[in-house]
Protein backbone atom coordinates (compact mmCIF):
# COMPACT_ATOMS: atom_id res chain seq x y z
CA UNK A 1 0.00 0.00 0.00
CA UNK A 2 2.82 2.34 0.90
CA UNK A 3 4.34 1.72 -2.57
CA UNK A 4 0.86 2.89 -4.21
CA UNK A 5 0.97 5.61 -2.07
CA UNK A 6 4.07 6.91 -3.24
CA UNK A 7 4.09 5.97 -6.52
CA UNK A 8 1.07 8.53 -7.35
CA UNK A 9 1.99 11.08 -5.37
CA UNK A 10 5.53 11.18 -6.99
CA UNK A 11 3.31 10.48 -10.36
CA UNK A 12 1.35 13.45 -9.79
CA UNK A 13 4.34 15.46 -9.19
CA UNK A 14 6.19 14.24 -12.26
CA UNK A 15 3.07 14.64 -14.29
CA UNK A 16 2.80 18.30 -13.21
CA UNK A 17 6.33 19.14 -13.51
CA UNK A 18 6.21 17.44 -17.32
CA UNK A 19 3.40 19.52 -18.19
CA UNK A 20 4.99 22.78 -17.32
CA UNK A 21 7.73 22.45 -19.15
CA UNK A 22 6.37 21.21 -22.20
CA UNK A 23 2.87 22.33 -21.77
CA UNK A 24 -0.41 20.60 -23.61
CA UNK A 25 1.14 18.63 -26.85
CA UNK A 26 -2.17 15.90 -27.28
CA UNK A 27 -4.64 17.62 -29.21
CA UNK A 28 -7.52 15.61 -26.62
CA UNK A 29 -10.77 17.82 -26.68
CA UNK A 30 -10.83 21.60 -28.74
CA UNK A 31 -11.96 23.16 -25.60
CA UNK A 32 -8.09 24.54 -24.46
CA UNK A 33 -9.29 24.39 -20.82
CA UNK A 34 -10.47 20.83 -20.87
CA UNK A 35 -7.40 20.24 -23.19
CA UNK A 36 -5.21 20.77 -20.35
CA UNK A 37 -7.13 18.91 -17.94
CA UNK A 38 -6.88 15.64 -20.05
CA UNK A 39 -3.16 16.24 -21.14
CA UNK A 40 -1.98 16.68 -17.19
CA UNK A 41 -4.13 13.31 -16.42
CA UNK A 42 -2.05 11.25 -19.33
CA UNK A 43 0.68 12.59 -18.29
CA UNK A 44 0.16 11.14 -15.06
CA UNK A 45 -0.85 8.12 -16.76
CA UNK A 46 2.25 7.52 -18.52
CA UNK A 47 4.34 7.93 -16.04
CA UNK A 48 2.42 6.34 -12.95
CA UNK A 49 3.73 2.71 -14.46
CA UNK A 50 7.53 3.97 -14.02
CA UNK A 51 7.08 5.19 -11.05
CA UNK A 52 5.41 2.53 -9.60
CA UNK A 53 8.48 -0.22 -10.48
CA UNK A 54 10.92 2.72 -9.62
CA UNK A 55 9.29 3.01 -6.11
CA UNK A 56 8.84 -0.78 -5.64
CA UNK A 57 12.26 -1.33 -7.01
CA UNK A 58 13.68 0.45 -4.84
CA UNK A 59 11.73 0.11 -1.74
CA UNK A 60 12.36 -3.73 -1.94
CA UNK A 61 16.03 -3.03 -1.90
CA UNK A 62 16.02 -1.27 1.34
């Protein structure tokens, strides 16, 4: 569970961080707003699987 827990809150993070520095590049919706929405949530997406074996990864080394 604790492995969940960090692994979407670092997701989250990453997902932000990704979409401020290169901004909304999926053309999801034509509204810009909602665009924005739905590219921060596949960012998240994407990276929620990497950060999940990162954090178990390396939790089960400790």
């Amino acid at each position: 569970m604790p492995a969940l827990v960090l692994s979407l809150g670092s997701a989250v993070i990453l997902g932000g961080g990704l979409w401020l520095l290169i901004g909304a590049r999926l053309n999801l919706n034509p509204d810009a707003t909602q665009n924005d929405i739905l590219n921060v949530f596949a960012y998240i997406a994407a990276l929620l699987p990497i950060c999940f074996a990162l954090v178990f990864f390396v939790l089960g080394s400790l």
